[in-house]
PDB file of N, CA and C in Angstrom:
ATOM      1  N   UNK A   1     116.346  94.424  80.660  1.00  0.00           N
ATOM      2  CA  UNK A   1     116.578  93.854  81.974  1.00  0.00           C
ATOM      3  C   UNK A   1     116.516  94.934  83.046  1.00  0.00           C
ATOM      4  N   UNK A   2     117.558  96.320  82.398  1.00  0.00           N
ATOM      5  CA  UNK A   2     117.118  97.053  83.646  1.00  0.00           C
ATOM      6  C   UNK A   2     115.528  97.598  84.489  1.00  0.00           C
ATOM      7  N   UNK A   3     114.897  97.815  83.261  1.00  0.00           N
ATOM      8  CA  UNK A   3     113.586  98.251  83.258  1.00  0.00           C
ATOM      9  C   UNK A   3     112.456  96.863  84.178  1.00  0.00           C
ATOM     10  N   UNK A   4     113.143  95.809  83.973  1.00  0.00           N
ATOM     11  CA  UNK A   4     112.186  94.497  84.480  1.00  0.00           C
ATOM     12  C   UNK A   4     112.638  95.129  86.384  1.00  0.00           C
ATOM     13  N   UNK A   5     113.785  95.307  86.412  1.00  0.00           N
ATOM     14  CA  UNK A   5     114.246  95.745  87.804  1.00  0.00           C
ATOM     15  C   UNK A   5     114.070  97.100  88.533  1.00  0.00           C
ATOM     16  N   UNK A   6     113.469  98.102  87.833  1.00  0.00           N
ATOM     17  CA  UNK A   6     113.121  99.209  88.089  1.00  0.00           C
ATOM     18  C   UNK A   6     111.257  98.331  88.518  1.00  0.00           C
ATOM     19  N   UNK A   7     110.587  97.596  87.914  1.00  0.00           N
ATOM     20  CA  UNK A   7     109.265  97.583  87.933  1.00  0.00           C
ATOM     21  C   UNK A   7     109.136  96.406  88.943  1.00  0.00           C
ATOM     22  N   UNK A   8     110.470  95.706  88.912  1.00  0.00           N
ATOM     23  CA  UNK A   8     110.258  95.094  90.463  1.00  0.00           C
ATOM     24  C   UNK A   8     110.318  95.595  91.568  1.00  0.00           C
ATOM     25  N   UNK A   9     111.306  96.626  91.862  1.00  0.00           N
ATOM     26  CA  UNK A   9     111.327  97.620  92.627  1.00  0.00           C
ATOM     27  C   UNK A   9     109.882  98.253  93.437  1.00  0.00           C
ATOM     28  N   UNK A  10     109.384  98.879  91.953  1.00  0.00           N
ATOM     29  CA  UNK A  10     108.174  99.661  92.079  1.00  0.00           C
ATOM     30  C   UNK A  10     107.317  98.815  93.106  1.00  0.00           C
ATOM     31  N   UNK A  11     106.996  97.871  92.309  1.00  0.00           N
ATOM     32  CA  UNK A  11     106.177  96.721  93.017  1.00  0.00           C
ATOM     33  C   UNK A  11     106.418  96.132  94.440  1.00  0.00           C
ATOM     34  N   UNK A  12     107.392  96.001  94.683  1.00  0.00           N
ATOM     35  CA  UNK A  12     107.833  96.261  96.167  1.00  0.00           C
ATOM     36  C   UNK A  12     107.449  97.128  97.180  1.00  0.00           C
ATOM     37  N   UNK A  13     107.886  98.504  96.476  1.00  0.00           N
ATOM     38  CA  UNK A  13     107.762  99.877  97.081  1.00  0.00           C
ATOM     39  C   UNK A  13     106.092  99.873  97.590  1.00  0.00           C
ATOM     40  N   UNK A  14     104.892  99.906  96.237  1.00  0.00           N
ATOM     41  CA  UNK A  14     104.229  99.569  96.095  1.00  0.00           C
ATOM     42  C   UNK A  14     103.423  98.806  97.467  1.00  0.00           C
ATOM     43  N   UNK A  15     103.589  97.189  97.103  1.00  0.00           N
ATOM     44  CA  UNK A  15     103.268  96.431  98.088  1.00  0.00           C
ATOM     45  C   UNK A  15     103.784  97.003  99.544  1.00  0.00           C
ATOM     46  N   UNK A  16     104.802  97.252 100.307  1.00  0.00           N
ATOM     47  CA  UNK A  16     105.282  97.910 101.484  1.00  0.00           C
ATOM     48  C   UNK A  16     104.186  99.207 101.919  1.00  0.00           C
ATOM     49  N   UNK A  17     104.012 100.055 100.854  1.00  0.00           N
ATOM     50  CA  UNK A  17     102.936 101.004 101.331  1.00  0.00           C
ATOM     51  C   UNK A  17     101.762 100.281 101.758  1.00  0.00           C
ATOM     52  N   UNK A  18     100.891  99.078 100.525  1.00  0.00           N
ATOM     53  CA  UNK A  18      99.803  98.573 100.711  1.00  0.00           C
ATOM     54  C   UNK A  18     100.383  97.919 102.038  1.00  0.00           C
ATOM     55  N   UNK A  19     101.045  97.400 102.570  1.00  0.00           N
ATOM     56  CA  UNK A  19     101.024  96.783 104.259  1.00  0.00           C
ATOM     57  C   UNK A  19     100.615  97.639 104.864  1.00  0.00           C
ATOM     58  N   UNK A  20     101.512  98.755 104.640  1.00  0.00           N
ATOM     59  CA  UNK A  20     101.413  99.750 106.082  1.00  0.00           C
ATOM     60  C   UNK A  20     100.132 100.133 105.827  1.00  0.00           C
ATOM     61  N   UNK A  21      99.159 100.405 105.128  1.00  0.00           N
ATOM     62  CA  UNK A  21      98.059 101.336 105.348  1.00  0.00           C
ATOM     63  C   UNK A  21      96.985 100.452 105.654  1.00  0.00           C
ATOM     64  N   UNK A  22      96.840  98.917 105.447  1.00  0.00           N
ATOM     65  CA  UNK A  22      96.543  98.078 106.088  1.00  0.00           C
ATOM     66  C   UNK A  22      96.722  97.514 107.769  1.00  0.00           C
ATOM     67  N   UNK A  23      97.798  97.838 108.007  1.00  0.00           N
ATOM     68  CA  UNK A  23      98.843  97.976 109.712  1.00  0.00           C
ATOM     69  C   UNK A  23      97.824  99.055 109.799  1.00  0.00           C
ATOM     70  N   UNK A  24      97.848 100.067 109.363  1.00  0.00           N
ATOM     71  CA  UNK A  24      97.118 101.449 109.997  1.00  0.00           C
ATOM     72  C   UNK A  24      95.820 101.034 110.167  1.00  0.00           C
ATOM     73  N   UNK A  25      95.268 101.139 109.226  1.00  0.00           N
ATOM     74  CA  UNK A  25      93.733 100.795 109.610  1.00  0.00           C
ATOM     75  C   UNK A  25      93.011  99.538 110.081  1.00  0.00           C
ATOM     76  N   UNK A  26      93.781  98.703 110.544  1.00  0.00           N
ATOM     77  CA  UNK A  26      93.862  97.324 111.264  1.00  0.00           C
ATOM     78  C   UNK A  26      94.239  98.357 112.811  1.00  0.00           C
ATOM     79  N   UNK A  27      94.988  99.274 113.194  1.00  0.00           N
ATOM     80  CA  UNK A  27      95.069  99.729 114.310  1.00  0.00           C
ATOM     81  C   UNK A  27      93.531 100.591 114.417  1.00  0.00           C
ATOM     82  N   UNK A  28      93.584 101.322 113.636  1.00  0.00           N
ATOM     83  CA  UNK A  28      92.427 102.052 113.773  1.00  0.00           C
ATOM     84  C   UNK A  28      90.736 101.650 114.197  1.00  0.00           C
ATOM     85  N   UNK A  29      90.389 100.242 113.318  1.00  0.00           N
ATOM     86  CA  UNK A  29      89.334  99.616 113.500  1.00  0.00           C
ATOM     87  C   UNK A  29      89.423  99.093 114.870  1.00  0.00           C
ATOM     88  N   UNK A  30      90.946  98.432 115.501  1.00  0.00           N
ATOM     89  CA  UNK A  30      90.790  97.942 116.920  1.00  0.00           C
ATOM     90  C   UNK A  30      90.247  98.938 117.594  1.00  0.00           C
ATOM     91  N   UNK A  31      91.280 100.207 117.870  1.00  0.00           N
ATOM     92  CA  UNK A  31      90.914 101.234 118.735  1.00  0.00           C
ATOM     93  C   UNK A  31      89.071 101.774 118.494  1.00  0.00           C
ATOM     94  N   UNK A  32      88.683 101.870 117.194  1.00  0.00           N
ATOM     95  CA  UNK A  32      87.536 102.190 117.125  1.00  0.00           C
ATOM     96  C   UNK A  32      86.587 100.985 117.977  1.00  0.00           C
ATOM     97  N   UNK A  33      86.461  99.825 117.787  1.00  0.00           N
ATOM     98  CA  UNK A  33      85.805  98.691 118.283  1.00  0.00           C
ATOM     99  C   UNK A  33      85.940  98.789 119.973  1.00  0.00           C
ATOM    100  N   UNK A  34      87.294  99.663 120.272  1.00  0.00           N
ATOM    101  CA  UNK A  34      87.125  99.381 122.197  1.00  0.00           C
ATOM    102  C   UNK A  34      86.227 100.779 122.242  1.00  0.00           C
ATOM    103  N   UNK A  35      85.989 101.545 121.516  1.00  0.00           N
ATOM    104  CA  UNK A  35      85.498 102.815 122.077  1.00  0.00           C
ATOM    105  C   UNK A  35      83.670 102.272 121.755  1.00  0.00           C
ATOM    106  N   UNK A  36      83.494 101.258 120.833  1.00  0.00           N
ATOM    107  CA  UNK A  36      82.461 101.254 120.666  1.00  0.00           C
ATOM    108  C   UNK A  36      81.656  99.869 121.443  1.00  0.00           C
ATOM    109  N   UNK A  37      82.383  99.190 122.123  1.00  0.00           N
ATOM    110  CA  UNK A  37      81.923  98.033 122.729  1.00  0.00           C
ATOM    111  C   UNK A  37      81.985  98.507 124.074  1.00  0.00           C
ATOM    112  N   UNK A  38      80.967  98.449 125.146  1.00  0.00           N
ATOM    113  CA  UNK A  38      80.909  98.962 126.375  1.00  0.00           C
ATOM    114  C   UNK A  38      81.643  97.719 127.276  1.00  0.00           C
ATOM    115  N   UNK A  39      81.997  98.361 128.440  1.00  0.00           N
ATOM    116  CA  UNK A  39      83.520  97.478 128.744  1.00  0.00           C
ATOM    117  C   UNK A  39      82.484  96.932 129.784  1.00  0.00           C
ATOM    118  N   UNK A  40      83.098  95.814 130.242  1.00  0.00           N
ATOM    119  CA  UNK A  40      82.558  94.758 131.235  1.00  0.00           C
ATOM    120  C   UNK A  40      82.747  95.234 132.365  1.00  0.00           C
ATOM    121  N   UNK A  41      81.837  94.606 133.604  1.00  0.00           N
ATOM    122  CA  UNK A  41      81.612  95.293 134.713  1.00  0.00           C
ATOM    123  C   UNK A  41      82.503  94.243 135.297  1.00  0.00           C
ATOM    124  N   UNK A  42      82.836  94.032 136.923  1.00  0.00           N
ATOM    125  CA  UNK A  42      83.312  93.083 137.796  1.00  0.00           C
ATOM    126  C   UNK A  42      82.642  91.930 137.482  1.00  0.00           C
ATOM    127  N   UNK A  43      81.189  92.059 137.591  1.00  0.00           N
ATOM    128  CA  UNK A  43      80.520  90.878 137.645  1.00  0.00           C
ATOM    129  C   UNK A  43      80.397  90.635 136.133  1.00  0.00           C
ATOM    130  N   UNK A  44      81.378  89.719 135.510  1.00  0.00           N
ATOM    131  CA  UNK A  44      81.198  89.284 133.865  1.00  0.00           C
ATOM    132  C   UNK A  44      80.395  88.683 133.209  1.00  0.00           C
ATOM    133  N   UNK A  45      79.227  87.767 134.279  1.00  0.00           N
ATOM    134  CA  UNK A  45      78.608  86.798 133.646  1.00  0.00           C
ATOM    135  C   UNK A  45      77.131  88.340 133.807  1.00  0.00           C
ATOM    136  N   UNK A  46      76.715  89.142 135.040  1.00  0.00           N
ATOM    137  CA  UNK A  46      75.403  89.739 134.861  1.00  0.00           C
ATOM    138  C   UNK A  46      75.866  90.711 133.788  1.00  0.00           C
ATOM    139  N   UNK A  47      76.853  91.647 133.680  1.00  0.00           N
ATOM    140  CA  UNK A  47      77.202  92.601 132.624  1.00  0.00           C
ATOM    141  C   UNK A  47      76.687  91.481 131.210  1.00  0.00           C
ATOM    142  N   UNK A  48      77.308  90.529 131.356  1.00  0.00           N
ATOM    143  CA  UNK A  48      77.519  90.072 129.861  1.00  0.00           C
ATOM    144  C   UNK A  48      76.001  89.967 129.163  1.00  0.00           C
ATOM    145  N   UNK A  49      74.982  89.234 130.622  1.00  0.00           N
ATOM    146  CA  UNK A  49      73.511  89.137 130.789  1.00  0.00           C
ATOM    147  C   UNK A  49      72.789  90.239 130.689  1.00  0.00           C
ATOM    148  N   UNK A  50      73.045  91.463 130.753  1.00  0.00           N
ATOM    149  CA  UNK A  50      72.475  92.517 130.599  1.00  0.00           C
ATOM    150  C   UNK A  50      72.504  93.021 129.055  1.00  0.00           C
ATOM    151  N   UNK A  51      74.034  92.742 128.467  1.00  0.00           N
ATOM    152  CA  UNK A  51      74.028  93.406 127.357  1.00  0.00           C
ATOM    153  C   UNK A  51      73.297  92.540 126.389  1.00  0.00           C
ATOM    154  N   UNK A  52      73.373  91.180 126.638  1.00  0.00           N
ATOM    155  CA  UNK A  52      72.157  90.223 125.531  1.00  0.00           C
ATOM    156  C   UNK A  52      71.275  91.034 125.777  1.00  0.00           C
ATOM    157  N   UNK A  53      70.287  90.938 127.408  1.00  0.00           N
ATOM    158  CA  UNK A  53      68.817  91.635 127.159  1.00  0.00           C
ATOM    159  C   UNK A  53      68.498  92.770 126.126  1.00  0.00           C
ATOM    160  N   UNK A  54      69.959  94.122 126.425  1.00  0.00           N
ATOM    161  CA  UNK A  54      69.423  95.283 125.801  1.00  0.00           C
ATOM    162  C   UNK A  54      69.693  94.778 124.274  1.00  0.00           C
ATOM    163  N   UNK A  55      70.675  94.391 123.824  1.00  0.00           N
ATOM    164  CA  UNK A  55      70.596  94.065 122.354  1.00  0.00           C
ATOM    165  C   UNK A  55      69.070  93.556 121.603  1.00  0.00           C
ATOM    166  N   UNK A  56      69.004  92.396 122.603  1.00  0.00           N
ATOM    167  CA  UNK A  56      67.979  91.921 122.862  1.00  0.00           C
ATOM    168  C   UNK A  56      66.486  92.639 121.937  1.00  0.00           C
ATOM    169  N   UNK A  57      67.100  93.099 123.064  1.00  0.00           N
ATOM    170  CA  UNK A  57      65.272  94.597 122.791  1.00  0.00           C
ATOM    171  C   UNK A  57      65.246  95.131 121.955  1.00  0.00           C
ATOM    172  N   UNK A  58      66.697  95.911 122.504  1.00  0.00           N
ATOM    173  CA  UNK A  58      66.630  96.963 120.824  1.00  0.00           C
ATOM    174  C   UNK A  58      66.255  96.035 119.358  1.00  0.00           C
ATOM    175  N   UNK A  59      66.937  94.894 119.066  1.00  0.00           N
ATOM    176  CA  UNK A  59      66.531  94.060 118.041  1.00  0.00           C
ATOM    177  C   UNK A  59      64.978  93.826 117.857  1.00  0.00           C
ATOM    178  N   UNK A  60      64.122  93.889 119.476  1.00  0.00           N
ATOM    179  CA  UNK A  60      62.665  92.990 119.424  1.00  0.00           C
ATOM    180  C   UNK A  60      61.943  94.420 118.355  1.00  0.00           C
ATOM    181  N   UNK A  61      62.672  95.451 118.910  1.00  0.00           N
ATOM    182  CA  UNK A  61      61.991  96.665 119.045  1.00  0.00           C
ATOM    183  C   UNK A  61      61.397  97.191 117.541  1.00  0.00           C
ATOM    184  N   UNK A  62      63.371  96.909 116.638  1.00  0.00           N
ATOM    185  CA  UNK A  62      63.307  97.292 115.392  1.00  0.00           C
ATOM    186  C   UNK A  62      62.520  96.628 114.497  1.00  0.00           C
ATOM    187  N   UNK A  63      62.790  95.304 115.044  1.00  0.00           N
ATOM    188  CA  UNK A  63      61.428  94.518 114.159  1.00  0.00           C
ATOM    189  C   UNK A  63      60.161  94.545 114.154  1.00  0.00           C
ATOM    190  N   UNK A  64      59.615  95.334 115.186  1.00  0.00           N
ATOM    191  CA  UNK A  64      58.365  95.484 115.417  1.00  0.00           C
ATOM    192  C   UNK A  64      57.989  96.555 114.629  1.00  0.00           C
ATOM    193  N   UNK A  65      58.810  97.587 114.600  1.00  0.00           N
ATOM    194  CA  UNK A  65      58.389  98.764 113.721  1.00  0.00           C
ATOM    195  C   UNK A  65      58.562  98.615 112.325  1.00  0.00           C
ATOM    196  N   UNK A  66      59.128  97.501 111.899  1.00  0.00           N
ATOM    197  CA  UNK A  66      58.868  97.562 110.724  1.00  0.00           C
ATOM    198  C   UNK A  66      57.382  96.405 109.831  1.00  0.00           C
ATOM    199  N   UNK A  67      56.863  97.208 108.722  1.00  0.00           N
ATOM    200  CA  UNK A  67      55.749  96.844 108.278  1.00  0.00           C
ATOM    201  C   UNK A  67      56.047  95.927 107.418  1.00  0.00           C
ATOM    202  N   UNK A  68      55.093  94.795 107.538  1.00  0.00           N
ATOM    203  CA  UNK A  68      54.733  93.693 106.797  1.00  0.00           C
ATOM    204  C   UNK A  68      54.386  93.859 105.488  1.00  0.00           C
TER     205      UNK A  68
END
């Protein structure tokens, strides 16, 4: 019995780390995603219209260079 309660323990302990390092890198990916998404201008609807076009392109672009 004691030993079933030492390995529940563990498993606890265990699981509590697996949160936090999940919490961590759930912070980390946000902060990474604002540094990597270019922030909106005043005008939300032409910013937003601009960034389709360039995606846009860059997408027309990559497909073009690649061979059939």
């Amino acid at each position: 019995m004691e030993s079933n309660l030492l390995t529940d323990a563990g498993a606890d302990e265990m699981n509590q780390d697996f949160s936090e390092y999940v919490a961590n890198l759930q912070l980390h990916m946000t902060l990474q995603a604002r540094n990597l998404v270019p922030t909106l201008k005043q005008t939300v609807v032409d910013s937003r219209q601009q960034l389709l076009h360039q995606t846009q392109a860059n997408f027309e672009k990559l497909v073009s260079r690649q061979g059939l």
